[in-house]
C-alpha atoms as a PDB file:
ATOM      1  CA  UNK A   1      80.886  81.720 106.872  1.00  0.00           C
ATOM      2  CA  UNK A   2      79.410  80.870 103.839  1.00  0.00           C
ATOM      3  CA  UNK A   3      81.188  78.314 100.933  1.00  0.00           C
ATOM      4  CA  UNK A   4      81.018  81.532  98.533  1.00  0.00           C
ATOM      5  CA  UNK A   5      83.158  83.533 100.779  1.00  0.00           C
ATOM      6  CA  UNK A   6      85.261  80.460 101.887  1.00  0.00           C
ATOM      7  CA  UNK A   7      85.978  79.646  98.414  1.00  0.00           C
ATOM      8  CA  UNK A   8      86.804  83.427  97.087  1.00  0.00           C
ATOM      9  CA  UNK A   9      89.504  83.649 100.137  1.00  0.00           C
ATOM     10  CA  UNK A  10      91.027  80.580  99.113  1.00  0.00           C
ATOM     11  CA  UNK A  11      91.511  81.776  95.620  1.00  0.00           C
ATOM     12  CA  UNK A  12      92.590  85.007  96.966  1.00  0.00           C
ATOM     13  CA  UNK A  13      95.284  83.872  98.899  1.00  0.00           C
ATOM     14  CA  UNK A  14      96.471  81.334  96.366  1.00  0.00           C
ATOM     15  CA  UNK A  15      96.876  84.137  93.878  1.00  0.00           C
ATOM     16  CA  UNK A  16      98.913  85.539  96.880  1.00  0.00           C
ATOM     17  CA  UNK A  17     100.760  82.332  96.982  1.00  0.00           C
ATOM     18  CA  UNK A  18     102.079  82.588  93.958  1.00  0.00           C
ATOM     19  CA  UNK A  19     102.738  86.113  93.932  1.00  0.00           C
ATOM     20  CA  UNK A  20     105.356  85.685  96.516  1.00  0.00           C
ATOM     21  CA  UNK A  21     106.531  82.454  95.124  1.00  0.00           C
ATOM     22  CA  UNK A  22     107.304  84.746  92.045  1.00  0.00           C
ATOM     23  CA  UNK A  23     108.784  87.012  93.597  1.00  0.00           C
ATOM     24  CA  UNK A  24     111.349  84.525  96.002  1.00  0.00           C
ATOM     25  CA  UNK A  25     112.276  83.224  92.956  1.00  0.00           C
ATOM     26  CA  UNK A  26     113.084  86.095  90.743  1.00  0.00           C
ATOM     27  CA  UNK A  27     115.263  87.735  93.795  1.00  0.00           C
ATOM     28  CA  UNK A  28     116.302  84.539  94.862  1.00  0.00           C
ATOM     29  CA  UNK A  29     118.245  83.277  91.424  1.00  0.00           C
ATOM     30  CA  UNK A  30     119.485  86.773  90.398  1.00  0.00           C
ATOM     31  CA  UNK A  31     116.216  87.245  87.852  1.00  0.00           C
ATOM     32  CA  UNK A  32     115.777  90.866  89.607  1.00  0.00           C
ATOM     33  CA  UNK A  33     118.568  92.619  89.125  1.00  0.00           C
ATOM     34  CA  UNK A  34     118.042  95.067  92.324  1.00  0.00           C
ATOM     35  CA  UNK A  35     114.454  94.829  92.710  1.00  0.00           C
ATOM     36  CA  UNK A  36     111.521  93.468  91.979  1.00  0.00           C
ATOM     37  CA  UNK A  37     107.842  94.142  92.277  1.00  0.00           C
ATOM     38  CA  UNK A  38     105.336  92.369  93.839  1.00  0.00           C
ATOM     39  CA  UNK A  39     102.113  92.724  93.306  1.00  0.00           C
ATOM     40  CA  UNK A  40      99.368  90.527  94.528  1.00  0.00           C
ATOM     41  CA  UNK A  41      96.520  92.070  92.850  1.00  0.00           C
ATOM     42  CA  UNK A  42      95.347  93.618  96.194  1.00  0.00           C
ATOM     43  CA  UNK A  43      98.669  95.393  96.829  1.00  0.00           C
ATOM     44  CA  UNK A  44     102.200  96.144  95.364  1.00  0.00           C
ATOM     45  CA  UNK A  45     105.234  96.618  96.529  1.00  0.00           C
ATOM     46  CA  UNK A  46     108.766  96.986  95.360  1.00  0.00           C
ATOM     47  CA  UNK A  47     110.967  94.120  97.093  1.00  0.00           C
ATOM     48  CA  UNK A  48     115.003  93.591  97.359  1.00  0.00           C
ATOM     49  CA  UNK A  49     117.404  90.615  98.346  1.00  0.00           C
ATOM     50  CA  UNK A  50     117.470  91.936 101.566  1.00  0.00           C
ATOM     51  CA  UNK A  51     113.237  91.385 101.733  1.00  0.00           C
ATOM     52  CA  UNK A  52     114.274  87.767 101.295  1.00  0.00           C
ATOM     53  CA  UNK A  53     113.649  86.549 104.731  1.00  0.00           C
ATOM     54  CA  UNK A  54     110.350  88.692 105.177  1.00  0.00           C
ATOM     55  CA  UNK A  55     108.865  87.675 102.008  1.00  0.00           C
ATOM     56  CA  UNK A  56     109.650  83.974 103.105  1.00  0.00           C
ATOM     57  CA  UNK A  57     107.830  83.897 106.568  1.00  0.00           C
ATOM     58  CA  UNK A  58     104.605  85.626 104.957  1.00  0.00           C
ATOM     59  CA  UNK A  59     104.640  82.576 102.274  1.00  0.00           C
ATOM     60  CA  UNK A  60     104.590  80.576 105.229  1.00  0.00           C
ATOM     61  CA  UNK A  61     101.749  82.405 106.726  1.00  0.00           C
ATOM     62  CA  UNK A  62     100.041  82.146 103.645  1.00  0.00           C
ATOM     63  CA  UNK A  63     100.436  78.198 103.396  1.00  0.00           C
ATOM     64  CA  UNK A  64      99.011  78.855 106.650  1.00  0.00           C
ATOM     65  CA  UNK A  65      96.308  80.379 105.918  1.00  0.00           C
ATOM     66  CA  UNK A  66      95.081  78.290 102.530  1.00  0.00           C
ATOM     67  CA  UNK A  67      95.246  75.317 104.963  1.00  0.00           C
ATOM     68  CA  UNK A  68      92.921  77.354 108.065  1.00  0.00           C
ATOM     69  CA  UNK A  69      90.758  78.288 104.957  1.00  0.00           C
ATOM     70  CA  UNK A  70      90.554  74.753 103.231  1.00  0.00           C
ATOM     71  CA  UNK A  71      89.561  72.948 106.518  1.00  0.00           C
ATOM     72  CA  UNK A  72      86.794  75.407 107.681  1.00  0.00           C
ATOM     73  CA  UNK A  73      85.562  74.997 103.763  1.00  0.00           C
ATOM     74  CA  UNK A  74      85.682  71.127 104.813  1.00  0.00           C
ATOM     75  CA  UNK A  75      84.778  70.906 108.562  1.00  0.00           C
ATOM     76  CA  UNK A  76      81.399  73.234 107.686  1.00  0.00           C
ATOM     77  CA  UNK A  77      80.551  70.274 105.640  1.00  0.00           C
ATOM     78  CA  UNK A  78      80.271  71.914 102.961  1.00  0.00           C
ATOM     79  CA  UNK A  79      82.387  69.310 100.978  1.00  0.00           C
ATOM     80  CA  UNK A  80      82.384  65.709 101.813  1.00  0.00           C
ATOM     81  CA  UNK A  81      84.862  64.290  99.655  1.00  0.00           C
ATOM     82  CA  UNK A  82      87.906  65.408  97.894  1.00  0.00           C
ATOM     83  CA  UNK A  83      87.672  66.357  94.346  1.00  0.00           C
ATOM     84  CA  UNK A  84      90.211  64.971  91.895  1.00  0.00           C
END
């Protein structure tokens, strides 16, 4: 894998990130009254309270997946040092 692609699937999935973070939140603290709609720019979806639990474990999986993402982008040395 190239950085190019590396680096456009770690933006992808942090858009995702906080797509669902939105969306946890709004259902969450009562912001969506029934429903509420996610969309992560790839795909939408209309979620409920009772999506809670779902929506939660593919946030995790996403977390998971920015990490797998970041360390290939790192191990391929393709970048040697953090950036600050």
């Amino acid at each position: 894998m190239d950085r190019a692609f590396l680096e456009e699937r770690i933006t992808a999935t942090k858009a995702a990130i906080t797509a669902y973070e939105e969306a946890i939140l709004a259902i969450a603290t009562g912001g969506a009254q029934v429903s509420y709609k996610l969309d992560t720019g790839q795909t939408a979806q209309w979620v409920t309270k009772n999506d809670l639990r779902d929506l939660e474990k593919a946030l995790e999986g996403l977390y998971n997946r920015l990490t797998i993402l970041q360390k290939r982008l790192n191990q391929n040395g393709l970048i040697t040092r953090p950036s600050f």
